[in-house]
Protein backbone atom coordinates (compact mmCIF):
# COMPACT_ATOMS: atom_id res chain seq x y z
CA UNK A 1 0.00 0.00 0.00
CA UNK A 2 2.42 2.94 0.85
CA UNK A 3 4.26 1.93 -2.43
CA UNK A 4 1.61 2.08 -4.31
CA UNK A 5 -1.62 4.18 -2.88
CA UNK A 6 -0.53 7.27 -4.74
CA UNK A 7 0.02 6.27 -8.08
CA UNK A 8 -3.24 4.44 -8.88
CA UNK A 9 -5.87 5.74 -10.65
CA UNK A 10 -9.45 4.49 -9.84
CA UNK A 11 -12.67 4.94 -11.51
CA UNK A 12 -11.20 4.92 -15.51
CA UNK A 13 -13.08 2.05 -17.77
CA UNK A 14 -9.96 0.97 -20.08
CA UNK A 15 -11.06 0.29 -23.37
CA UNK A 16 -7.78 -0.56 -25.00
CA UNK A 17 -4.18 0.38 -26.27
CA UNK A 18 -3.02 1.85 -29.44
CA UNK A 19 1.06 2.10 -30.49
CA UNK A 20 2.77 5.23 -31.74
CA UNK A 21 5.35 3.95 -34.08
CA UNK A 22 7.12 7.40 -34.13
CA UNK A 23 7.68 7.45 -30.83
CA UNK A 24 7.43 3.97 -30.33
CA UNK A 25 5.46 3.80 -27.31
CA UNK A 26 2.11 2.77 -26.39
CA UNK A 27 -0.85 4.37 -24.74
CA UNK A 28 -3.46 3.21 -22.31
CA UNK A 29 -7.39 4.72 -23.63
CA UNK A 30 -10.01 4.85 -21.22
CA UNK A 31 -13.64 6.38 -20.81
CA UNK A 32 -14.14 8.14 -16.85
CA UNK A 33 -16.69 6.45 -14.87
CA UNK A 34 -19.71 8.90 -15.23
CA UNK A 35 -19.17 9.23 -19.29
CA UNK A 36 -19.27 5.31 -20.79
CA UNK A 37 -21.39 6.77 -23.64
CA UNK A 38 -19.04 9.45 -25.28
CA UNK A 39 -17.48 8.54 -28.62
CA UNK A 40 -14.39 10.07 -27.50
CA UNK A 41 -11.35 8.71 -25.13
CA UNK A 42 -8.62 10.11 -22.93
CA UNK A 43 -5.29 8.18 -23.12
CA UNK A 44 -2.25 8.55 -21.60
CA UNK A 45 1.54 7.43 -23.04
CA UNK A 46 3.98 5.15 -21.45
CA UNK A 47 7.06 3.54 -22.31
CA UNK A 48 5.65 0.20 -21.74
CA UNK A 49 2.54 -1.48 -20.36
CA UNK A 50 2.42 -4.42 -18.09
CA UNK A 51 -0.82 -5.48 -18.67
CA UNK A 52 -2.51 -7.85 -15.31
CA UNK A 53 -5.91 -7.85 -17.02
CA UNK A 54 -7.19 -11.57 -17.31
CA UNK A 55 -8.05 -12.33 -21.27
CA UNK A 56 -11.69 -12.36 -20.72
CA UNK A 57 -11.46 -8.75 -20.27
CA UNK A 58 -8.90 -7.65 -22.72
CA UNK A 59 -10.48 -9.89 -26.02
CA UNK A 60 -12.98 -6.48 -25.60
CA UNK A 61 -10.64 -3.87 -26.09
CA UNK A 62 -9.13 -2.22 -29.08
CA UNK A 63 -5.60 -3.50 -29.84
CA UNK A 64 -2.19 -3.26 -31.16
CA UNK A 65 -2.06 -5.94 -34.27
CA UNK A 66 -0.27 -8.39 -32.29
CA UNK A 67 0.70 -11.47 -33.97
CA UNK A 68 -1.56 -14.05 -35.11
CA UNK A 69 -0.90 -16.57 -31.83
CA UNK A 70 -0.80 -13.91 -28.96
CA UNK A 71 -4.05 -12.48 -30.75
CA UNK A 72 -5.42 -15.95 -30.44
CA UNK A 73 -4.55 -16.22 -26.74
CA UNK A 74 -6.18 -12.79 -25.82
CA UNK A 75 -9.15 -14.01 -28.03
CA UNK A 76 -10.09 -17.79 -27.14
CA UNK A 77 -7.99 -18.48 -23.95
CA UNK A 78 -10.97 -20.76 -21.88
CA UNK A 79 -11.65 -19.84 -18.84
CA UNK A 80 -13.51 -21.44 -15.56
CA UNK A 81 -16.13 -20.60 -13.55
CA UNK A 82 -16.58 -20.08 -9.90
CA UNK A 83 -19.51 -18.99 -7.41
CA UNK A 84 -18.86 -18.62 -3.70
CA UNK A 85 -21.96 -17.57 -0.94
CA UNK A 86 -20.76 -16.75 2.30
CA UNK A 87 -23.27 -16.56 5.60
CA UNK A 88 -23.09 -14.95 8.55
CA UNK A 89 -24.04 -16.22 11.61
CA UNK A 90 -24.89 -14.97 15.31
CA UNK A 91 -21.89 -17.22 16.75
CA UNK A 92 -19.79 -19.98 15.81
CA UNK A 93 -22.37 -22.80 16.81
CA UNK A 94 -20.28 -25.53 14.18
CA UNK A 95 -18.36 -25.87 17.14
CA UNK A 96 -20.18 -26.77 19.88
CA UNK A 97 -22.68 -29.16 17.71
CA UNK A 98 -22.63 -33.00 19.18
CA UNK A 99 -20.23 -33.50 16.30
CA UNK A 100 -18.67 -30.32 16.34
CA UNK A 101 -16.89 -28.86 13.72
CA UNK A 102 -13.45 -27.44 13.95
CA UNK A 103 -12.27 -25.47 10.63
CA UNK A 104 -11.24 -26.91 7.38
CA UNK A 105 -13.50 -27.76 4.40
CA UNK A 106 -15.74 -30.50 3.21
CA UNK A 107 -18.20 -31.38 0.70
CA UNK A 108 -21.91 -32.11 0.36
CA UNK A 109 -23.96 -33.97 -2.17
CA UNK A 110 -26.79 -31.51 -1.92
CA UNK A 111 -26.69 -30.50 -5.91
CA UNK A 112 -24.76 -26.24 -6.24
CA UNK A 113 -23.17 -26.85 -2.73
CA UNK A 114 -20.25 -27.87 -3.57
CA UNK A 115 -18.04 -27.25 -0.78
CA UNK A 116 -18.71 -25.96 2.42
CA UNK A 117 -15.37 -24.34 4.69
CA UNK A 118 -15.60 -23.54 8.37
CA UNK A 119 -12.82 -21.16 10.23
CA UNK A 120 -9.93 -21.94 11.25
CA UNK A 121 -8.91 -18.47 12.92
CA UNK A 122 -10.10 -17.76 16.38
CA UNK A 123 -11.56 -21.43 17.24
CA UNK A 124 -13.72 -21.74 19.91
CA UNK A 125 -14.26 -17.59 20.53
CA UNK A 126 -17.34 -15.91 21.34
CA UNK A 127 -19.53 -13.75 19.06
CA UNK A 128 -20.40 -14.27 15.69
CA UNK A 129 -18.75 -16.29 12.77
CA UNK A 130 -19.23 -17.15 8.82
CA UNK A 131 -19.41 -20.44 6.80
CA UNK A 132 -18.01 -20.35 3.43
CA UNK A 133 -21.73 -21.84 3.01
CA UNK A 134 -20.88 -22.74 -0.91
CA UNK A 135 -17.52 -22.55 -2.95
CA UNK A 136 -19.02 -24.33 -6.38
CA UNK A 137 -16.46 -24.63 -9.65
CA UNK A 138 -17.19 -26.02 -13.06
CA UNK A 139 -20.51 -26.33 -14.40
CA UNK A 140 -22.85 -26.13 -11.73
CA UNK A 141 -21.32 -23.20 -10.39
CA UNK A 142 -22.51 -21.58 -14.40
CA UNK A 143 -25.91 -22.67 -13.29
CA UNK A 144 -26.09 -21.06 -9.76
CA UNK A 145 -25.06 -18.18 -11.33
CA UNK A 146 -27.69 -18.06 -13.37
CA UNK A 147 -29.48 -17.77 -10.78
CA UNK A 148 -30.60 -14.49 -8.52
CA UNK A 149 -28.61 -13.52 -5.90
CA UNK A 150 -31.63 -14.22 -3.45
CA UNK A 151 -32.34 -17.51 -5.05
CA UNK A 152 -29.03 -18.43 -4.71
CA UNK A 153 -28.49 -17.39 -1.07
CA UNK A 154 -31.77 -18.91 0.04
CA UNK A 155 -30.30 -22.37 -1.95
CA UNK A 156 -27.36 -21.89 0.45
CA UNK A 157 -28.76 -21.31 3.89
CA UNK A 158 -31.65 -24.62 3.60
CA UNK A 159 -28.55 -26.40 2.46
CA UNK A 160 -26.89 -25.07 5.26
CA UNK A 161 -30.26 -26.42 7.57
CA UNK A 162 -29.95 -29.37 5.86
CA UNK A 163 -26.44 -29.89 7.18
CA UNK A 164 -26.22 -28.52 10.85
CA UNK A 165 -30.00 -28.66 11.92
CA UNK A 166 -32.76 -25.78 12.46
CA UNK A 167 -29.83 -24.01 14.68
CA UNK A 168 -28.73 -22.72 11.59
CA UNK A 169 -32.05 -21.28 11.00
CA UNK A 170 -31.80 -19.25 14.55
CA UNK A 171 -28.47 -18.16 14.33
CA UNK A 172 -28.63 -16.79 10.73
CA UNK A 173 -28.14 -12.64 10.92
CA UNK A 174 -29.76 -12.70 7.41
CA UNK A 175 -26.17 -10.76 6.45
CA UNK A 176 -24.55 -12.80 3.21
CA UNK A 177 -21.93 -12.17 0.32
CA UNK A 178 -21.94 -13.78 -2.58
CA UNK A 179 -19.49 -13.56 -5.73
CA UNK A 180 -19.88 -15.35 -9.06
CA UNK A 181 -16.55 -14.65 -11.06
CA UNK A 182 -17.94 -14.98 -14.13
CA UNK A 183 -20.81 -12.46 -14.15
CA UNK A 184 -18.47 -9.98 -12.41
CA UNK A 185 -17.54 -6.87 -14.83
CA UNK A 186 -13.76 -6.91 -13.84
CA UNK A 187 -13.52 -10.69 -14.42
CA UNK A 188 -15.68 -12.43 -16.06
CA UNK A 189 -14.16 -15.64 -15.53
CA UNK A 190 -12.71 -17.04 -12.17
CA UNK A 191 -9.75 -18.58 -13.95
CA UNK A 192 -7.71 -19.87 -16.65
CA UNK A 193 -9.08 -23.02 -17.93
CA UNK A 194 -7.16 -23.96 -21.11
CA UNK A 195 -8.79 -26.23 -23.31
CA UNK A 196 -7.27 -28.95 -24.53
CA UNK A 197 -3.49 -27.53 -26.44
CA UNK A 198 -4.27 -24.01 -25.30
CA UNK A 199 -1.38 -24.32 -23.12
CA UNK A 200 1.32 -25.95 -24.96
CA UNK A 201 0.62 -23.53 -27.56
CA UNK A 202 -0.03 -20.14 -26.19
CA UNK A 203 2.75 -20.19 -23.30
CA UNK A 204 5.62 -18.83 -26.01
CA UNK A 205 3.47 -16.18 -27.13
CA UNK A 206 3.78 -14.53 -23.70
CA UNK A 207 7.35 -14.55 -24.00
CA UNK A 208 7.78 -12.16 -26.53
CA UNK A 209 7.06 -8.51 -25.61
CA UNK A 210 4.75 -7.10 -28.59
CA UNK A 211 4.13 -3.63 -29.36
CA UNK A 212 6.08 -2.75 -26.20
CA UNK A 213 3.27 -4.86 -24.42
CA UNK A 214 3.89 -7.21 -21.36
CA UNK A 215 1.44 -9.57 -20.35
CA UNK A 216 1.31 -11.28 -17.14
CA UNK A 217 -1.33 -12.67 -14.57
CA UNK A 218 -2.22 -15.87 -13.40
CA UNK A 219 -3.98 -16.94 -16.97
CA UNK A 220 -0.15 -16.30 -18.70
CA UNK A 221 1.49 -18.86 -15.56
CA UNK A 222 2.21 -22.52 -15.89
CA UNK A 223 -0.45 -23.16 -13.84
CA UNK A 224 -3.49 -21.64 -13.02
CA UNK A 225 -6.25 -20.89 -10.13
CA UNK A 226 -3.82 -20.10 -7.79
CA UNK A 227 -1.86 -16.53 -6.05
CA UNK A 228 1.18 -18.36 -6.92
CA UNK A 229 0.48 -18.58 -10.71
CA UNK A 230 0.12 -14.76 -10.43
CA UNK A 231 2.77 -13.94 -8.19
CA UNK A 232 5.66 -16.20 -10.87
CA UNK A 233 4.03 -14.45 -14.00
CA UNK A 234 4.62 -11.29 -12.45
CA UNK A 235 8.42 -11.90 -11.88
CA UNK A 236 8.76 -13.32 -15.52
CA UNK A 237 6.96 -10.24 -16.95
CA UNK A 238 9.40 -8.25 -14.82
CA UNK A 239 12.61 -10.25 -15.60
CA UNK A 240 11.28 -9.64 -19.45
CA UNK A 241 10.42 -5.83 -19.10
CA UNK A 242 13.83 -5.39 -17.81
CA UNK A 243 15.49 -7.28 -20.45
CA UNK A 244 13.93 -5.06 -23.12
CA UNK A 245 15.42 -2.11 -21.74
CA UNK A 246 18.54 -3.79 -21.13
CA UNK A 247 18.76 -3.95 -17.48
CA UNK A 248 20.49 -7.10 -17.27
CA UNK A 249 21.35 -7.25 -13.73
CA UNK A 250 18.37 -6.05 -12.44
CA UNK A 251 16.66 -8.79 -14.16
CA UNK A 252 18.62 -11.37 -12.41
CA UNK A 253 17.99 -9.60 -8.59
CA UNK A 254 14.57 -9.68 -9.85
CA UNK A 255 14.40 -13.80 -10.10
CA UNK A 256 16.53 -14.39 -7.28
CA UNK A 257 14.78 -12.19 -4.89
CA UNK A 258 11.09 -13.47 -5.83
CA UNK A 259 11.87 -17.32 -6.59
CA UNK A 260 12.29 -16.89 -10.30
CA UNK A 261 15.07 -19.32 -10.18
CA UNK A 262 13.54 -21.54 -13.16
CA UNK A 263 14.67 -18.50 -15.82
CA UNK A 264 18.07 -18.50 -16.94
CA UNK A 265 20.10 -14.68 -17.96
């Protein structure tokens, strides 16, 4: 946070990039918040853009003409689907069932469920606590999110009766949060899926910095779903930025200091 609170820029809608070939740099257009309907952009010029945006948001900007496979990769990448409902309860009553219930996650057969994860911070204190009630991936979790976000909650909490007993019913607060990752505007799509030689083939596209573009992000990893994915694309997209501009050395602190042993300068 204090490295980076006052140099980001909320509330700007990117809508793409365009390259200058005279000065050979590249600028970031946007629309403000309040005016998604003018014609017009703003856009500001950079040296180079590190781009974190997953796929499923970039295939809907204008672009550079990037080559024919990284313009495939922005365009058809696959990605998964994920819906989580949270609940919040009056106090932690999992634990002091007859078969109580001490953290950790499990699974139910009761269909959109999926599974169902318990705290592990704080065991056994007073006041009140929240069940992961749902975390459901892969199909069904496209059909709960098809459905409304009361629908969907209400699914939750008689699943969560079902479970535990009608003490679930008297300790609800009635307070919830729910995410679906792929009907969120910023995401749409919880992760990288690749479909079947997506991977093998798209990997080397991220490699090469186009149009003085750097992609990274989880989606652009060796694997995908997890912080870690995110976390090694971002030191190979900085090992690679620093390359281009010929910062050698700096390139190999970079992989040393964050684990980036596996790239060879």
């Amino acid at each position: 946070m204090p490295h980076v609170a006052k140099k980001t820029t909320f509330g700007r809608y990117v809508s793409g990039m365009t390259y200058n070939k005279t000065t050979d740099k590249i600028s970031v257009n946007w629309r403000e918040k309040g005016n998604k309907f003018s014609v017009q952009t703003n856009s500001s010029e950079y040296d180079y853009v590190v781009a974190a945006v997953p796929f499923s948001k970039v295939r809907l900007w204008n672009l550079p003409p990037y080559s024919s496979l990284l313009s495939r990769a922005i365009n058809t990448m696959n990605y998964a689907q994920s819906c989580k409902v949270a609940l919040h309860y009056k106090t932690r009553f999992w634990e002091h069932l007859d078969e109580p219930i001490i953290g950790g996650c499990g699974s139910t057969d009761i269909p959109g469920v999926g599974s169902v994860c318990y705290p592990a911070y704080k065991i056994n204190s007073t006041g009140p606590g929240v069940i992961l009630g749902s975390y459901q991936s892969g199909t069904l979790a496209r059909s709960v999110a098809a459905l409304s976000t009361e629908d969907h909650v209400a699914l939750i909490q008689r699943a969560m009766i079902e479970v535990h007993g009608e003490i679930a019913t008297e300790q609800w607060t009635g307070n919830f949060d729910r995410q679906c990752w792929e009907t969120d505007e910023h995401q749409a799509g919880a992760w990288a899926a690749p479909l079947v030689g997506q991977q093998e083939l798209y990997i080397p596209a991220y490699f090469q910095t186009e149009f003085k573009t750097v992609f990274i992000g989880e989606h652009t990893s060796y694997t995908h779903a997890w912080i870690f994915s995110a976390l090694e694309s971002a030191v190979r997209g900085t090992a690679q930025l620093l390359l281009d501009m010929g910062l050698v050395d700096e390139a190999k602190t970079v992989t040393k200091a964050w684990m980036g042993r596996w790239i060879e300068i």
